[in-house]
PDB file of N, CA and C in Angstrom:
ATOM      1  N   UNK A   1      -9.330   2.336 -12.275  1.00  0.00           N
ATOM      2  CA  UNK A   1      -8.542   3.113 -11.336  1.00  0.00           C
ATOM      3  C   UNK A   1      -8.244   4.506 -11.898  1.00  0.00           C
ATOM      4  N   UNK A   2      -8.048   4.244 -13.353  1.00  0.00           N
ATOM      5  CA  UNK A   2      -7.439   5.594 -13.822  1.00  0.00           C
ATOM      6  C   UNK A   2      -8.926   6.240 -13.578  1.00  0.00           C
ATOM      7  N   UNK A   3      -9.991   6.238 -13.732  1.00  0.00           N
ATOM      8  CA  UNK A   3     -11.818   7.098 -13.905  1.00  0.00           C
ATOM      9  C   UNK A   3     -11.603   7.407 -12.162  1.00  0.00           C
ATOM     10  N   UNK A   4     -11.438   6.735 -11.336  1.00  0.00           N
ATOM     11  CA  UNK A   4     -11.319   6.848 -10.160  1.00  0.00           C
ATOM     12  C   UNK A   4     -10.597   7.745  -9.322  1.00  0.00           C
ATOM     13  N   UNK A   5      -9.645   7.834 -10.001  1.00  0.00           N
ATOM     14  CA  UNK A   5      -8.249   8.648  -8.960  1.00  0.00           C
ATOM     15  C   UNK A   5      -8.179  10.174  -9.215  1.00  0.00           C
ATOM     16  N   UNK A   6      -8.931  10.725 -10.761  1.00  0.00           N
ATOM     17  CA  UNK A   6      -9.382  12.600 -10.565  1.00  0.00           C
ATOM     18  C   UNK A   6     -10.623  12.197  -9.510  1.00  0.00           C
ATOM     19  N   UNK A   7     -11.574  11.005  -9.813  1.00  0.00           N
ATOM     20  CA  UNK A   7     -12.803  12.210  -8.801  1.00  0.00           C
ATOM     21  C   UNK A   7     -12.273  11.810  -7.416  1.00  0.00           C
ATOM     22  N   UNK A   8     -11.752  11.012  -6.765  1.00  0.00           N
ATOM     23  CA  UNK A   8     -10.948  11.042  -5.346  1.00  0.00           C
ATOM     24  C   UNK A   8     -10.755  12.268  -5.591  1.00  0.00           C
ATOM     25  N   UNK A   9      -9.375  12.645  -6.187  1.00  0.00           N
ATOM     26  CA  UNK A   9      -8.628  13.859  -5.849  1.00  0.00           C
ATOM     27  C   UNK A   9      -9.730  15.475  -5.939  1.00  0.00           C
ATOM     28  N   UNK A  10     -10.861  14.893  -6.521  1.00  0.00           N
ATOM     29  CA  UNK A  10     -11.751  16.335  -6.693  1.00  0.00           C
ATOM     30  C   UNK A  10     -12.107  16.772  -5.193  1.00  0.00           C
ATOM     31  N   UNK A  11     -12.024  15.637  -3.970  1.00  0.00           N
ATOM     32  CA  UNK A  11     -12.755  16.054  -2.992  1.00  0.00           C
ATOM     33  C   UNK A  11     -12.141  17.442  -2.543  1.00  0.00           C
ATOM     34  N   UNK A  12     -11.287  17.714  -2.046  1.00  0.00           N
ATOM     35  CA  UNK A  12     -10.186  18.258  -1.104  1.00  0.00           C
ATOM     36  C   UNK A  12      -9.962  19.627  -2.034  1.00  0.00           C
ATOM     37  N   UNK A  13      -9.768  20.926  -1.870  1.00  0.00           N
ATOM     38  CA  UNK A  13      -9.710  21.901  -2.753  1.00  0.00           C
ATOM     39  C   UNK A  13      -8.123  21.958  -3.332  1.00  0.00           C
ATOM     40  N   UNK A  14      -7.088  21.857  -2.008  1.00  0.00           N
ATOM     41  CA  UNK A  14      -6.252  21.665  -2.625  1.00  0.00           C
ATOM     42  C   UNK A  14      -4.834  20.136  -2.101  1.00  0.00           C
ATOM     43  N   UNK A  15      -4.471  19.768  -3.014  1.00  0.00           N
ATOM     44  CA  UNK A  15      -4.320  18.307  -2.613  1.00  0.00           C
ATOM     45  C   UNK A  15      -2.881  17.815  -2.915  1.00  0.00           C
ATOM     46  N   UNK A  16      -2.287  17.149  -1.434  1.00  0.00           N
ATOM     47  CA  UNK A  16      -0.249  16.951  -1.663  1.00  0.00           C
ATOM     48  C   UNK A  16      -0.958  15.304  -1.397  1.00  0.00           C
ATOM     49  N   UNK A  17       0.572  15.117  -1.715  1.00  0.00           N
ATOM     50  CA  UNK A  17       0.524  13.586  -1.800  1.00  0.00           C
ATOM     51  C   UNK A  17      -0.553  12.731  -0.737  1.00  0.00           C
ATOM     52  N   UNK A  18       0.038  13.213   0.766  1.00  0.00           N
ATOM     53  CA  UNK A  18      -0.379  12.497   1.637  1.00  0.00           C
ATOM     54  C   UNK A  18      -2.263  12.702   1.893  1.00  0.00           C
ATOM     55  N   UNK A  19      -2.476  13.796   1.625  1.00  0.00           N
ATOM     56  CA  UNK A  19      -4.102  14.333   0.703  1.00  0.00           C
ATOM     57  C   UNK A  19      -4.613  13.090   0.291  1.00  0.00           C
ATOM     58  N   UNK A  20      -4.088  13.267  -0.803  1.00  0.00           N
ATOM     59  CA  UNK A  20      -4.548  11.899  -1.631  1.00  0.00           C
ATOM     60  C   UNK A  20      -4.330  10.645  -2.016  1.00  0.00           C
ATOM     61  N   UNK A  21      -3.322  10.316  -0.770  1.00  0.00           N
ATOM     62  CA  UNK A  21      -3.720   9.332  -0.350  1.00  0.00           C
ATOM     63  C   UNK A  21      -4.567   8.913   0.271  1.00  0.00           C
ATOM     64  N   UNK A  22      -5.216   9.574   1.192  1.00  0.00           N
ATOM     65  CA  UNK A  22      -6.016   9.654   2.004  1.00  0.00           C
ATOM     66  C   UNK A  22      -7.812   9.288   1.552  1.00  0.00           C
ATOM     67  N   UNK A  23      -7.571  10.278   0.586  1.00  0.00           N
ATOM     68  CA  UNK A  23      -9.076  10.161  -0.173  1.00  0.00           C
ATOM     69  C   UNK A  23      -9.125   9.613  -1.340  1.00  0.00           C
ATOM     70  N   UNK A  24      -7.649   9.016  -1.938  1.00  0.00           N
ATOM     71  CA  UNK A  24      -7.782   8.008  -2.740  1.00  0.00           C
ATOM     72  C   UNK A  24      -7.412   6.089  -1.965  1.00  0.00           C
ATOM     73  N   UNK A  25      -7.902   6.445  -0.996  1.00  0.00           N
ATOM     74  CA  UNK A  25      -7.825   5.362  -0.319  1.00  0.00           C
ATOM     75  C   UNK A  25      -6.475   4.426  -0.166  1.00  0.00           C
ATOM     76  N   UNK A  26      -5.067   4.891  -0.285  1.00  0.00           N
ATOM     77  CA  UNK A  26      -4.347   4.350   0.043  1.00  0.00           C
ATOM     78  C   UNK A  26      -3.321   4.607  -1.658  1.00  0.00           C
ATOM     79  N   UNK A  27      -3.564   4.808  -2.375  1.00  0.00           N
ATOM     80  CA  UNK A  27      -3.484   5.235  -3.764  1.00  0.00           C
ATOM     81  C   UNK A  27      -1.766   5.472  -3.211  1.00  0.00           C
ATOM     82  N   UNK A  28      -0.738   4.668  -4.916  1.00  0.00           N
ATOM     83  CA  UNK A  28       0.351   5.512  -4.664  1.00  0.00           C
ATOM     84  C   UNK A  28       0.777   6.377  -5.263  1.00  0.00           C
ATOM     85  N   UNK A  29       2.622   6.727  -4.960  1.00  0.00           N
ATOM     86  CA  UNK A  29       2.615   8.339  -5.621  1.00  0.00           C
ATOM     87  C   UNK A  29       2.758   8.164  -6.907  1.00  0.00           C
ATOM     88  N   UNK A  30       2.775   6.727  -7.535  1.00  0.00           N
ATOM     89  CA  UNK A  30       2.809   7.068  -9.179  1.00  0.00           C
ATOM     90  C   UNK A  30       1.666   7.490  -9.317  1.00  0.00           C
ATOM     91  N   UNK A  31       0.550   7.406  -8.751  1.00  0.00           N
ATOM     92  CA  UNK A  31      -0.828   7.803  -9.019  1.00  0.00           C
ATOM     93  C   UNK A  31      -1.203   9.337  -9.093  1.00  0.00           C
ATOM     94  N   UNK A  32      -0.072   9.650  -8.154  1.00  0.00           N
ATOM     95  CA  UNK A  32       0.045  11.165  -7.579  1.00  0.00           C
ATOM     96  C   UNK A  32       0.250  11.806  -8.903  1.00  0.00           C
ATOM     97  N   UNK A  33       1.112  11.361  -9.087  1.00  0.00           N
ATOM     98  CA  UNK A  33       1.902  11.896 -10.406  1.00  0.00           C
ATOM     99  C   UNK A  33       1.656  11.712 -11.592  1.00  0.00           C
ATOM    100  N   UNK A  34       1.009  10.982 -11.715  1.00  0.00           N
ATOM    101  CA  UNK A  34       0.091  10.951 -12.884  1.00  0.00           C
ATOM    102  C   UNK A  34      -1.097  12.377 -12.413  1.00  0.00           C
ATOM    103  N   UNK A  35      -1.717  12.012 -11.786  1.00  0.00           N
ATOM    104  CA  UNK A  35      -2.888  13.109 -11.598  1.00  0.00           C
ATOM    105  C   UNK A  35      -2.421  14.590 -11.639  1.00  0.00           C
ATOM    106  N   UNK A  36      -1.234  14.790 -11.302  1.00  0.00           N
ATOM    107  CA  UNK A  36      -0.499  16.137 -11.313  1.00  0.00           C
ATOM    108  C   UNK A  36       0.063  16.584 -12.554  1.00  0.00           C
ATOM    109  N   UNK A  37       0.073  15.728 -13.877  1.00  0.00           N
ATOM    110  CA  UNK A  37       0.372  16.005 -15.101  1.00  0.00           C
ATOM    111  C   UNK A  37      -0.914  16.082 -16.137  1.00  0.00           C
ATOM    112  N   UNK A  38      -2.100  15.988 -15.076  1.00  0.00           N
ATOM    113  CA  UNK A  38      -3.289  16.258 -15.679  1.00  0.00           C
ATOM    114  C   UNK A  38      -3.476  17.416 -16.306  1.00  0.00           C
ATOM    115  N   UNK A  39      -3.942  17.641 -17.216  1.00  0.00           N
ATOM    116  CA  UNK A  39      -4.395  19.315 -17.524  1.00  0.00           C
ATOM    117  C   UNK A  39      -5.124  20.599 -16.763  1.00  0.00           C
ATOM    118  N   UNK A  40      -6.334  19.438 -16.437  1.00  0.00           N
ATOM    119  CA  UNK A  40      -6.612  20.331 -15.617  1.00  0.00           C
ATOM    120  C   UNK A  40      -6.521  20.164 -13.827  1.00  0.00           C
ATOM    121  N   UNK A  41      -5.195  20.078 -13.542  1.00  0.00           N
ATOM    122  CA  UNK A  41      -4.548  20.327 -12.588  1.00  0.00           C
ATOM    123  C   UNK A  41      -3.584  21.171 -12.424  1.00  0.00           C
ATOM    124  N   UNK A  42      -3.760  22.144 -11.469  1.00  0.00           N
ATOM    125  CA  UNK A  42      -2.453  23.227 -11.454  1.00  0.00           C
ATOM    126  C   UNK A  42      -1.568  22.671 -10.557  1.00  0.00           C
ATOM    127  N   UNK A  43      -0.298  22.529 -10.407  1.00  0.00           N
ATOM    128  CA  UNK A  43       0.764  22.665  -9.031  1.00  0.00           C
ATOM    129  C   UNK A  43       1.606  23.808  -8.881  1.00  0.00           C
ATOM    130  N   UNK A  44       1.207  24.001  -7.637  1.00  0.00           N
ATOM    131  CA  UNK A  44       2.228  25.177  -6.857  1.00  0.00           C
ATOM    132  C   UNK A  44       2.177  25.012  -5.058  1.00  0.00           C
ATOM    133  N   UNK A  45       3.728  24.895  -5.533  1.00  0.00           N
ATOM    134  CA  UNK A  45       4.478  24.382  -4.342  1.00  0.00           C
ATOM    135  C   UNK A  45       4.002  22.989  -3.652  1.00  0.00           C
ATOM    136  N   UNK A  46       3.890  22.422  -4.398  1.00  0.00           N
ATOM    137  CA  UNK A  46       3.953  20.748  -4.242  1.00  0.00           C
ATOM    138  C   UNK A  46       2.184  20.385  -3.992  1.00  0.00           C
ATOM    139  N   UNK A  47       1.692  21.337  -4.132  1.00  0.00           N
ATOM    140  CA  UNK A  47       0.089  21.309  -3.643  1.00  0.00           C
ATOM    141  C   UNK A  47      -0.289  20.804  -5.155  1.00  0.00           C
ATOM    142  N   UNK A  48      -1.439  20.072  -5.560  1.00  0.00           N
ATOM    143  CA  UNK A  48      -2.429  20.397  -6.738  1.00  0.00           C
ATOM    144  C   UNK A  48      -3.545  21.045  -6.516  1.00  0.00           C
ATOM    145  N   UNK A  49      -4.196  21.269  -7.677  1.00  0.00           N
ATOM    146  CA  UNK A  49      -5.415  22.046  -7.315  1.00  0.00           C
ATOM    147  C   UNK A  49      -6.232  21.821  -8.470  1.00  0.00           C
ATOM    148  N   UNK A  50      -7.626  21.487  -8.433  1.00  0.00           N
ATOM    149  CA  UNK A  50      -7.698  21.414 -10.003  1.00  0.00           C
ATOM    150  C   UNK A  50      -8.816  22.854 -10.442  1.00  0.00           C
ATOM    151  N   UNK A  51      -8.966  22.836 -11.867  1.00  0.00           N
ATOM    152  CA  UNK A  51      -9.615  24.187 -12.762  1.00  0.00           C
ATOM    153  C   UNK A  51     -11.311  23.914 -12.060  1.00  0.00           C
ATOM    154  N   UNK A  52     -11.893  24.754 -11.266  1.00  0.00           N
ATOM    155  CA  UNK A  52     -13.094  25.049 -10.841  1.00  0.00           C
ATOM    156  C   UNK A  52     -13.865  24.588 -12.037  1.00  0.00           C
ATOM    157  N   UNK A  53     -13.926  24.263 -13.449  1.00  0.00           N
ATOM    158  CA  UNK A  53     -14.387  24.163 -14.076  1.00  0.00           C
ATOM    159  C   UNK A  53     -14.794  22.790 -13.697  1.00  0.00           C
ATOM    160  N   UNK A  54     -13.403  21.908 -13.834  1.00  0.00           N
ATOM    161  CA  UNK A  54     -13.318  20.315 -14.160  1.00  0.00           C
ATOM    162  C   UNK A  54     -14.164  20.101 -12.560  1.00  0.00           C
ATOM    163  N   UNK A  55     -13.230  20.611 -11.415  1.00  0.00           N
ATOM    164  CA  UNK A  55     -13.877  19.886  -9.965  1.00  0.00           C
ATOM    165  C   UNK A  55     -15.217  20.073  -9.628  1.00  0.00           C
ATOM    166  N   UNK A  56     -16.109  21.388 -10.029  1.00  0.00           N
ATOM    167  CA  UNK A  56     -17.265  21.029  -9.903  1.00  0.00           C
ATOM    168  C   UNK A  56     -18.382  19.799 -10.442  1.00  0.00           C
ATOM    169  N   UNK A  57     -18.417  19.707 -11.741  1.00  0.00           N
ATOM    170  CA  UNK A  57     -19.103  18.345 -12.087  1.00  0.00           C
ATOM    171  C   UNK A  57     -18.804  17.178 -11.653  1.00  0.00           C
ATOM    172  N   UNK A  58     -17.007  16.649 -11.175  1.00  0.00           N
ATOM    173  CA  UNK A  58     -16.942  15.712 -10.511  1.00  0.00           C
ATOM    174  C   UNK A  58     -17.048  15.119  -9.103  1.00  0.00           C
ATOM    175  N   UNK A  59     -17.360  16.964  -8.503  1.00  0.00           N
ATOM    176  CA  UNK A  59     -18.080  16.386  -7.556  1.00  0.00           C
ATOM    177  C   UNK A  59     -19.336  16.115  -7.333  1.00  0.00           C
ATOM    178  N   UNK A  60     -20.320  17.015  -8.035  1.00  0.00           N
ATOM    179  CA  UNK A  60     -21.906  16.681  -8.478  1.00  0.00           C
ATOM    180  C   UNK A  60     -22.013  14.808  -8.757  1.00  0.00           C
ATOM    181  N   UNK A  61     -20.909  14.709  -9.396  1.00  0.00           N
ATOM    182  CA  UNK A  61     -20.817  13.093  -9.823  1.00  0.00           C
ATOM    183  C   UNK A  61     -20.828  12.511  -8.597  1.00  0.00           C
ATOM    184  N   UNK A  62     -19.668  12.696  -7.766  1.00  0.00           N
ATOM    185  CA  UNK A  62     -19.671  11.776  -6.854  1.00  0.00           C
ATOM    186  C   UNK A  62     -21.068  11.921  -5.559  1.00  0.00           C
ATOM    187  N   UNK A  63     -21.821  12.988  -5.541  1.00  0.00           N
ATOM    188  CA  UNK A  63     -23.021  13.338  -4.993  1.00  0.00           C
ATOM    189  C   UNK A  63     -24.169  12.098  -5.595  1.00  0.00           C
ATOM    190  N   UNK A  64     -24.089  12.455  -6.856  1.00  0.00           N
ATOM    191  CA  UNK A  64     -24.977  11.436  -7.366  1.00  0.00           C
ATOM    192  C   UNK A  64     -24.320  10.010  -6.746  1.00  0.00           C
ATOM    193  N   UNK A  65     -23.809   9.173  -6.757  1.00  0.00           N
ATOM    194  CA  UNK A  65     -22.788   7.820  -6.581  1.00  0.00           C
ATOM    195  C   UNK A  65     -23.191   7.721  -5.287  1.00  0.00           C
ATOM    196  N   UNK A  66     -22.374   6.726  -4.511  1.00  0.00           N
ATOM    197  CA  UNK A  66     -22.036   6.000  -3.203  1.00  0.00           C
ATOM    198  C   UNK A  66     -21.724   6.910  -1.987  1.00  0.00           C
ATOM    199  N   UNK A  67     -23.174   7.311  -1.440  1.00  0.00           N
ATOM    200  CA  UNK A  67     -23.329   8.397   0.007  1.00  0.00           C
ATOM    201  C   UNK A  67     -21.750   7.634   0.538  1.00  0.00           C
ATOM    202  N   UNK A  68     -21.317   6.265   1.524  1.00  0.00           N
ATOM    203  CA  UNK A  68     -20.812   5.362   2.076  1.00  0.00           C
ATOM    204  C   UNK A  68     -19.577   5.977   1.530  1.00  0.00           C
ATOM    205  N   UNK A  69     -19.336   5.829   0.464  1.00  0.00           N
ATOM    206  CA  UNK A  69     -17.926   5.917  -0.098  1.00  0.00           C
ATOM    207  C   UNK A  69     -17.330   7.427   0.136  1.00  0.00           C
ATOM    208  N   UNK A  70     -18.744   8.045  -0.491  1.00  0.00           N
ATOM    209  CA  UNK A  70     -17.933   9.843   0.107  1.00  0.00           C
ATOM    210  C   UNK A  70     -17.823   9.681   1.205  1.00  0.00           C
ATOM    211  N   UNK A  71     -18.302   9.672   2.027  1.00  0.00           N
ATOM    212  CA  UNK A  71     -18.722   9.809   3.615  1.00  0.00           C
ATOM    213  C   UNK A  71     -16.550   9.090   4.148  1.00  0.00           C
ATOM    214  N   UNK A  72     -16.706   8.260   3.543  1.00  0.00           N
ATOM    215  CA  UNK A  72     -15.858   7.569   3.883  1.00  0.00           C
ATOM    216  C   UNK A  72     -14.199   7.859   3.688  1.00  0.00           C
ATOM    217  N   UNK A  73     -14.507   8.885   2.518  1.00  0.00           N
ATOM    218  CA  UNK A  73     -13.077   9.251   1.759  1.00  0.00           C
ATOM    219  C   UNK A  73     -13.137  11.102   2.767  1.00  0.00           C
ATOM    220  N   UNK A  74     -14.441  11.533   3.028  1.00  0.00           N
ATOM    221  CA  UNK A  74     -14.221  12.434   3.583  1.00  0.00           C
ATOM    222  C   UNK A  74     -13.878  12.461   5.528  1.00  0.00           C
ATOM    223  N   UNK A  75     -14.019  11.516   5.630  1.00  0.00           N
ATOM    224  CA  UNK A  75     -13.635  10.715   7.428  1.00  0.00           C
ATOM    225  C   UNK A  75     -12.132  10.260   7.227  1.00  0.00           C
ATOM    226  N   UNK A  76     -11.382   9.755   5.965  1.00  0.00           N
ATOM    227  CA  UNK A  76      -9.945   9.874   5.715  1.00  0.00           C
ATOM    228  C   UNK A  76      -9.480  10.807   5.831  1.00  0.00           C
ATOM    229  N   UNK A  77      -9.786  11.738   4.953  1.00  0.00           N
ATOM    230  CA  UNK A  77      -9.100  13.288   4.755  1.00  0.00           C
ATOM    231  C   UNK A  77      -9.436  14.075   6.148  1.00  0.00           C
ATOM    232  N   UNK A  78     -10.111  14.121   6.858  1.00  0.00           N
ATOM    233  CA  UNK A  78     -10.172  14.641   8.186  1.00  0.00           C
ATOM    234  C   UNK A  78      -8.917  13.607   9.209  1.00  0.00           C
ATOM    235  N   UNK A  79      -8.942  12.344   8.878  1.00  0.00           N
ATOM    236  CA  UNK A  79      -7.808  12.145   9.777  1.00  0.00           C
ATOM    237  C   UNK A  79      -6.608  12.594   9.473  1.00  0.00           C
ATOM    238  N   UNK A  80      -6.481  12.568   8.237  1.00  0.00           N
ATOM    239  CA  UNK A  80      -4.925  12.894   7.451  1.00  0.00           C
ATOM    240  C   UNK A  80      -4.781  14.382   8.284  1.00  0.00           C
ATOM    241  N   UNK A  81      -5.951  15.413   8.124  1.00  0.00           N
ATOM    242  CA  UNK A  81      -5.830  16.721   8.544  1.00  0.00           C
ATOM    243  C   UNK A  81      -5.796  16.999  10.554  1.00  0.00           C
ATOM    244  N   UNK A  82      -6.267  15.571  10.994  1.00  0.00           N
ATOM    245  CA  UNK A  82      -6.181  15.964  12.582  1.00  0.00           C
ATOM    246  C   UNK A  82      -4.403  15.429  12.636  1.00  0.00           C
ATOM    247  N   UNK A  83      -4.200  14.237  11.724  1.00  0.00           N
ATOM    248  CA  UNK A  83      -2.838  13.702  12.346  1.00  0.00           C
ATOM    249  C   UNK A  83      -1.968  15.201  12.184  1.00  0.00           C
ATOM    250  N   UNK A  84      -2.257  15.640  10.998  1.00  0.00           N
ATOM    251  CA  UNK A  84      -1.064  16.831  10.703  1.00  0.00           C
ATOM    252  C   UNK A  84      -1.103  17.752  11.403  1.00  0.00           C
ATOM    253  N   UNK A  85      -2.134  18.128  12.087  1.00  0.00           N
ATOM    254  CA  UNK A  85      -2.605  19.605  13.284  1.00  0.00           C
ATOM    255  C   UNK A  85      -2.235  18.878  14.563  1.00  0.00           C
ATOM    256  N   UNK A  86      -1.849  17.786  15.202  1.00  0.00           N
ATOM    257  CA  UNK A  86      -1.380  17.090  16.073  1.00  0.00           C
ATOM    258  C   UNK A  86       0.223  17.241  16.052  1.00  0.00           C
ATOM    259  N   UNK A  87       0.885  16.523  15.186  1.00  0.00           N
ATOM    260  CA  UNK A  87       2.256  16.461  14.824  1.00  0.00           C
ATOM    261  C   UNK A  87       2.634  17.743  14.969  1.00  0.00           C
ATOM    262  N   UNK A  88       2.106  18.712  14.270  1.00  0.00           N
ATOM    263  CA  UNK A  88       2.594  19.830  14.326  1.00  0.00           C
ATOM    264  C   UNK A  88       2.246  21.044  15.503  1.00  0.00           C
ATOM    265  N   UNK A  89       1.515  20.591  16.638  1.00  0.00           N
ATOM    266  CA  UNK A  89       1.324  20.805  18.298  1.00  0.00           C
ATOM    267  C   UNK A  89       2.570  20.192  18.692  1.00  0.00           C
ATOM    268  N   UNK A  90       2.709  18.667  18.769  1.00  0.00           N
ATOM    269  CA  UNK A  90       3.889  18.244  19.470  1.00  0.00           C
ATOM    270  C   UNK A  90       4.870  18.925  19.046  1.00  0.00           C
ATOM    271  N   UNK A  91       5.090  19.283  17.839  1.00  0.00           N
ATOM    272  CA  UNK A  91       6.325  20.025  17.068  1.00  0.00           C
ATOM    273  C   UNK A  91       6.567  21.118  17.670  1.00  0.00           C
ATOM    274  N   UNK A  92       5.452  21.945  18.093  1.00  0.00           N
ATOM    275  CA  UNK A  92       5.272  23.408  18.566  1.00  0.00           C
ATOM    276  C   UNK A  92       5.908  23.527  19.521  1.00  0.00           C
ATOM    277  N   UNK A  93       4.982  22.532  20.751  1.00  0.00           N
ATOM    278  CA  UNK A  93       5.208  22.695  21.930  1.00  0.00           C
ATOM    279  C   UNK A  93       7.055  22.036  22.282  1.00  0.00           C
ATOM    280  N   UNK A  94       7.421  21.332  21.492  1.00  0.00           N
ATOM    281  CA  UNK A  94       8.992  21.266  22.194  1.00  0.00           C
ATOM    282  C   UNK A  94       9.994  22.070  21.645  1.00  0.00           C
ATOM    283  N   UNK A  95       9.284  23.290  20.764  1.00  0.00           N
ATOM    284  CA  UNK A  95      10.146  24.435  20.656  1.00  0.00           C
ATOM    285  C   UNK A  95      10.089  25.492  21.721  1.00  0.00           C
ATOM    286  N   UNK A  96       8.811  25.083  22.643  1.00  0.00           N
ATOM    287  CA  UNK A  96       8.721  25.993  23.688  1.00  0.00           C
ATOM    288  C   UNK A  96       8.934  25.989  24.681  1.00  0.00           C
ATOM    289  N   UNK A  97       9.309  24.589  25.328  1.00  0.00           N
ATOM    290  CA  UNK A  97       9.831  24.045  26.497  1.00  0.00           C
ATOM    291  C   UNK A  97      11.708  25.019  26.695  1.00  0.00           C
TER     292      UNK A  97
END
């Protein structure tokens, strides 16, 4: 789990909890938080991000690995990103009523 939970978090450029949950498949926030005391992870303003150095090879890695599994962690992170562009329409629109 621990080899597992940077290259999840490599997908996404920059990544909050509910992120990675998403593309760490359900992963919790001790996991979060561990990954955010990584080195090469930056945080600002509750976002991570990791060093262009480290995220490129781990994603080459996960290229090489399980088409199914990316495919799959990247069809998460698109829902995580429609639920939040939704919520935040309904949010919109009953400030405008």
């Amino acid at each position: 789990m621990r080899r597992a939970t940077p290259l999840a978090g490599a997908l996404p450029r920059h990544l909050d909890e509910d992120g990675f949950r998403a593309v760490a498949d359900g992963a919790g926030a001790d996991l979060f938080g561990w990954l955010r005391a990584l080195p090469f992870v930056d945080v600002l303003g509750g976002r991570a991000r990791y060093h262009e150095v480290v995220r490129a090879p781990m994603l080459r890695l996960q290229r090489t690995t399980s088409a199914d599994r990316r495919r799959a962690a990247h069809e998460r992170l698109a829902r995580c990103h429609t639920a939040r562009r939704e919520a935040g329409s309904r949010g919109l629109t009953r400030h405008l009523r």
